[in-house]
Protein backbone atom coordinates (compact mmCIF):
# COMPACT_ATOMS: atom_id res chain seq x y z
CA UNK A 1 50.00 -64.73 103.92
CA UNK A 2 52.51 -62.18 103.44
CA UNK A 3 53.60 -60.49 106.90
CA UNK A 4 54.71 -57.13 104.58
CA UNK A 5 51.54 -55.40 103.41
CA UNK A 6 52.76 -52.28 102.12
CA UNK A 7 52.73 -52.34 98.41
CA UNK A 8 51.90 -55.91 97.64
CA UNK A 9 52.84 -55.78 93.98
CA UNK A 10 56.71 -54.89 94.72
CA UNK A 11 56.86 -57.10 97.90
CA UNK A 12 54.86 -60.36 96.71
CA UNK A 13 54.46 -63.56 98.90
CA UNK A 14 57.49 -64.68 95.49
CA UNK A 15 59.56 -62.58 96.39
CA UNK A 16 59.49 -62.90 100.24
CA UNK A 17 59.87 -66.58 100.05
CA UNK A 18 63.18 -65.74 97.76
CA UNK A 19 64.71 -63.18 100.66
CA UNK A 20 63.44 -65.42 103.27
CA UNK A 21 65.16 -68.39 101.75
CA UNK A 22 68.24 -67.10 100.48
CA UNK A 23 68.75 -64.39 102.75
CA UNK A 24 70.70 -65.78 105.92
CA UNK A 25 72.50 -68.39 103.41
CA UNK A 26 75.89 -68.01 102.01
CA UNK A 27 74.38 -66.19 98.93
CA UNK A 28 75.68 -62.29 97.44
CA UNK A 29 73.08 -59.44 97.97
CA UNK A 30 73.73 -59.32 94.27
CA UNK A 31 72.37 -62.36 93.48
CA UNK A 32 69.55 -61.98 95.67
CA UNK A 33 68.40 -58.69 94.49
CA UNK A 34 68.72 -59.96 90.94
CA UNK A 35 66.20 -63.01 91.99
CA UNK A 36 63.97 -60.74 93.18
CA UNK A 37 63.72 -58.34 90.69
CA UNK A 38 63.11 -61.23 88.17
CA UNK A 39 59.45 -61.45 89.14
CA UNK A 40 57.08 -59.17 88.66
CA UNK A 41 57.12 -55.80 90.57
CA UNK A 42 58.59 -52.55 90.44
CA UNK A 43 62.46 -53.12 91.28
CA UNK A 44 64.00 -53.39 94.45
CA UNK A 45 67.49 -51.32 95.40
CA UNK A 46 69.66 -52.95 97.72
CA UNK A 47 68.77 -50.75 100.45
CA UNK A 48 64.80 -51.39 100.31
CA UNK A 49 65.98 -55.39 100.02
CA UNK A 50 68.33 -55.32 103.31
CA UNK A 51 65.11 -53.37 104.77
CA UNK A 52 63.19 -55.72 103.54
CA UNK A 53 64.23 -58.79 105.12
CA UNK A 54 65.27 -56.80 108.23
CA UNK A 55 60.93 -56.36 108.50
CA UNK A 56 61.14 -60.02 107.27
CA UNK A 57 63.18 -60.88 110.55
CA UNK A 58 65.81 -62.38 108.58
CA UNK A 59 69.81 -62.14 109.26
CA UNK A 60 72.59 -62.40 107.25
CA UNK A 61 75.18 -65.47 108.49
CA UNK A 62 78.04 -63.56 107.89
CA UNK A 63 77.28 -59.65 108.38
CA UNK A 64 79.42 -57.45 106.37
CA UNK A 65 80.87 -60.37 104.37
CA UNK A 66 80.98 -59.36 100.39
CA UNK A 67 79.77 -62.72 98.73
CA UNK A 68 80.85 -61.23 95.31
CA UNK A 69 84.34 -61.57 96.15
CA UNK A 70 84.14 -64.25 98.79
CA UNK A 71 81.93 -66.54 97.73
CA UNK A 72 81.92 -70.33 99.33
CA UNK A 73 83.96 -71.98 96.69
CA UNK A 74 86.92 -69.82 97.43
CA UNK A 75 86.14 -70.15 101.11
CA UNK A 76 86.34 -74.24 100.48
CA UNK A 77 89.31 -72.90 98.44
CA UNK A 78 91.02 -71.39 101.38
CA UNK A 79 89.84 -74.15 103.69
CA UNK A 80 92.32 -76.64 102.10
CA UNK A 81 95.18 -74.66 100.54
CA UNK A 82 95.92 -71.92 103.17
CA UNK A 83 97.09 -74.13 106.09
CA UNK A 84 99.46 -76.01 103.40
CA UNK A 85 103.16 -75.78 101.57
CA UNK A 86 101.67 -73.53 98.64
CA UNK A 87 102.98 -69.88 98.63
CA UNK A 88 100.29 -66.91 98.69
CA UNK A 89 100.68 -66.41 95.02
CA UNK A 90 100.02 -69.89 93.89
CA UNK A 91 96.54 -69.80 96.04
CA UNK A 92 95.63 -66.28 94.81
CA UNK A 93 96.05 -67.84 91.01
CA UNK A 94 93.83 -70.69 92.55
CA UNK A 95 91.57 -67.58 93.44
CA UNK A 96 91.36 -66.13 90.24
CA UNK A 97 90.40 -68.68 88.24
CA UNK A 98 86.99 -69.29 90.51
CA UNK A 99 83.58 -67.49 89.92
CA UNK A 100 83.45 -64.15 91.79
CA UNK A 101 84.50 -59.99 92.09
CA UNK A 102 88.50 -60.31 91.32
CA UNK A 103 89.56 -58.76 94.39
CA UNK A 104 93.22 -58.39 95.61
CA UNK A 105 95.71 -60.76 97.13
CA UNK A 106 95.43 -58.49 100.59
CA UNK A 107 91.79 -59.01 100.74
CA UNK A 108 92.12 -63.00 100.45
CA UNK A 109 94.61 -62.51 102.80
CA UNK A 110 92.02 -60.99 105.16
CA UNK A 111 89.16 -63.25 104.73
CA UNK A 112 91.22 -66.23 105.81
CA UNK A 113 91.95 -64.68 108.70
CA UNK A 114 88.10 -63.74 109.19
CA UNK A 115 87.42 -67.30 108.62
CA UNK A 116 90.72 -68.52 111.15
CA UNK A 117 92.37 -69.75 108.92
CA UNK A 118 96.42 -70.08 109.54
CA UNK A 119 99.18 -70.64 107.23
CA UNK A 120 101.17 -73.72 107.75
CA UNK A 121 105.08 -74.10 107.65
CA UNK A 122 107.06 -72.76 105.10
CA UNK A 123 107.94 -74.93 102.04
CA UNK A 124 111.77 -74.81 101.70
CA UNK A 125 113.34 -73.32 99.05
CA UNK A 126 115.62 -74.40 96.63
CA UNK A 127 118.86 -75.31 96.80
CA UNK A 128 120.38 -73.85 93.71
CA UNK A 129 123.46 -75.72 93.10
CA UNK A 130 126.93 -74.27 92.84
CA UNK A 131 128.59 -73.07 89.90
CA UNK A 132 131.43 -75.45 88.75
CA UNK A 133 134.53 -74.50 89.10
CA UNK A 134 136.95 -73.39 86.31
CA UNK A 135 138.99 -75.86 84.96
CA UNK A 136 142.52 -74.11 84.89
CA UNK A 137 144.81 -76.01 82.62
CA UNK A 138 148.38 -77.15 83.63
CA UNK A 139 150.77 -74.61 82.20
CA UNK A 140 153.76 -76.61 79.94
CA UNK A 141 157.16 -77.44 81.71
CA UNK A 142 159.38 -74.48 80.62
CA UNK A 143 163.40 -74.73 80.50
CA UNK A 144 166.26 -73.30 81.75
CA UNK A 145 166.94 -72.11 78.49
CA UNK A 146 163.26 -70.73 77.28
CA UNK A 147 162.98 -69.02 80.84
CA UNK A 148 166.72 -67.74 80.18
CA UNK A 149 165.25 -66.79 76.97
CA UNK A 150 162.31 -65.12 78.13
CA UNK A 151 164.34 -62.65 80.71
CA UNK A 152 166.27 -61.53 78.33
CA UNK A 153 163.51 -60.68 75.91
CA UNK A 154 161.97 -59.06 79.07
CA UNK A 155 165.34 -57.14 79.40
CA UNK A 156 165.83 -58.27 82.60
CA UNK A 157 169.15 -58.96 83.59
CA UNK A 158 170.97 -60.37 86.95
CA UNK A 159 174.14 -59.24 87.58
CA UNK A 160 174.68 -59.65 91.52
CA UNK A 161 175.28 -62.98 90.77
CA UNK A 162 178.13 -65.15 89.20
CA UNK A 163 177.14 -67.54 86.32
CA UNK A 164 177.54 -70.92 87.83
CA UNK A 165 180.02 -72.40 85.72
CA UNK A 166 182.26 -69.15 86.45
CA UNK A 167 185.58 -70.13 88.10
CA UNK A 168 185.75 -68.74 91.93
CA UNK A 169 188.86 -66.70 91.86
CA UNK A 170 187.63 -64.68 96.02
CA UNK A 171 190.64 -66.78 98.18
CA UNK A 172 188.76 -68.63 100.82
CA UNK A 173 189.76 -67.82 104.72
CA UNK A 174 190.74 -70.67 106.55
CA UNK A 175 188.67 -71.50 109.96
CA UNK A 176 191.25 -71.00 112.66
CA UNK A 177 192.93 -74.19 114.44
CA UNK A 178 194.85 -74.76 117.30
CA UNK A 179 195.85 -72.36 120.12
CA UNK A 180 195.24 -69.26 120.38
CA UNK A 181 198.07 -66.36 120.12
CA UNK A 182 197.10 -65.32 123.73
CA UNK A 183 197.02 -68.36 125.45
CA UNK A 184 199.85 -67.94 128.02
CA UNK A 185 198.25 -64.64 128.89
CA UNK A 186 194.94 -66.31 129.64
CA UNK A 187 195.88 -69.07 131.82
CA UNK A 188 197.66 -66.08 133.68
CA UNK A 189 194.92 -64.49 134.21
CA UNK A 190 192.29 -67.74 134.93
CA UNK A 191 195.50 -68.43 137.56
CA UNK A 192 195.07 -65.07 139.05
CA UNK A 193 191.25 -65.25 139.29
CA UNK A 194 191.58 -68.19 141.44
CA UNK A 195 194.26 -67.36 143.64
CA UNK A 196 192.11 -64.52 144.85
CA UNK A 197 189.65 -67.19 146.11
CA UNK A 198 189.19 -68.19 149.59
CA UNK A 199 189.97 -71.48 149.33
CA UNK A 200 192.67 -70.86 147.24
CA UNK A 201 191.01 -73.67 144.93
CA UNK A 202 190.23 -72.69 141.21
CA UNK A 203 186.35 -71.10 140.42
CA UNK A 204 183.61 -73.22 139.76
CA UNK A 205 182.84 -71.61 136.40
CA UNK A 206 186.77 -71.31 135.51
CA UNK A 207 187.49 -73.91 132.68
CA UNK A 208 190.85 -75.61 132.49
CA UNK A 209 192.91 -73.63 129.56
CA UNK A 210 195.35 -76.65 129.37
């Protein structure tokens, strides 16, 4: 016995078992609403059906939860990819190619946090490897002559300094030896500079000029 009397042609004891059944399961108000308008009866809206199986005393598991878009496959979906190494993208192409409303990456995003879901550690990237280097080939040995050559045709020209196998004509200066042309005048004065000692005895610091 139906427990919704009011017009018992658009809500039959068919399609109360339907809302009754399907209702509180993990099942879009779509697809429900499209069940029950399958039997015969004026058509339901979705308003009159959540109405419906409100007088019905029937909840919905997950209130406010769009089954369309989240439907349980992508929830199993989620389940075992989200806490792993794949990257947001790769799941969301995962996504995609299941049954259900498209939806965008941010509301997948959301759901698995409805659910409490977390993501796991990131997978490393790659190490690109480093360019090789340039091979920079030995330049040939070069001359005296070519690089001779090769000022000259640069029009560069020393001429601060003598060829080498120029003859030296400057005299050299002689490093003096022997004593100096003062030296009687200073052992005078190294005499003098100890005689005006105490002791009379010559300075610590004077050196023998002998």
């Amino acid at each position: 016995m139906t427990r919704y009397t009011r017009d018992r042609e658009k809500y039959s004891d068919a399609r109360e078992a339907i809302v009754i059944k399907l209702w509180p399961g993990p099942v879009s108000e779509n697809v429900i609403l499209a069940k029950v308008n399958a039997l015969p009866g004026n058509p339901l809206t979705k308003i009159q059906l959540g109405r419906y199986a409100n007088r019905l005393d029937v909840r919905r598991t997950h209130k406010g939860r769009d089954w369309d878009t989240n439907t349980a496959k992508r929830e199993e979906l989620l389940r075992v990819e989200w806490p792993g190494p794949k990257t947001r993208k790769e799941i969301y192409a995962m996504w995609l190619a299941l049954p259900g409303k498209k939806g965008a990456i941010r509301g997948m995003e959301n759901f698995a946090a409805y659910i409490g879901l977390r993501r796991g550690p990131r997978r490393p990237e790659p190490v690109k490897p480093a360019p090789p280097k340039p091979v920079i080939p030995n330049p040939p040995p070069v001359s005296a002559d070519t690089f001779s050559d090769a000022l000259r045709k640069a029009g560069i020209v020393y001429r601060d300094h003598p060829d080498f196998g120029a003859r030296v004509t400057i005299p050299r200066q002689r490093i003096m030896s022997g004593k100096p042309p003062n030296h009687g005048e200073m052992i005078a004065a190294k005499v003098a500079q100890s005689a005006q000692a105490r002791s009379g005895v010559a300075m610590v610091n004077v050196r023998g000029m002998m």
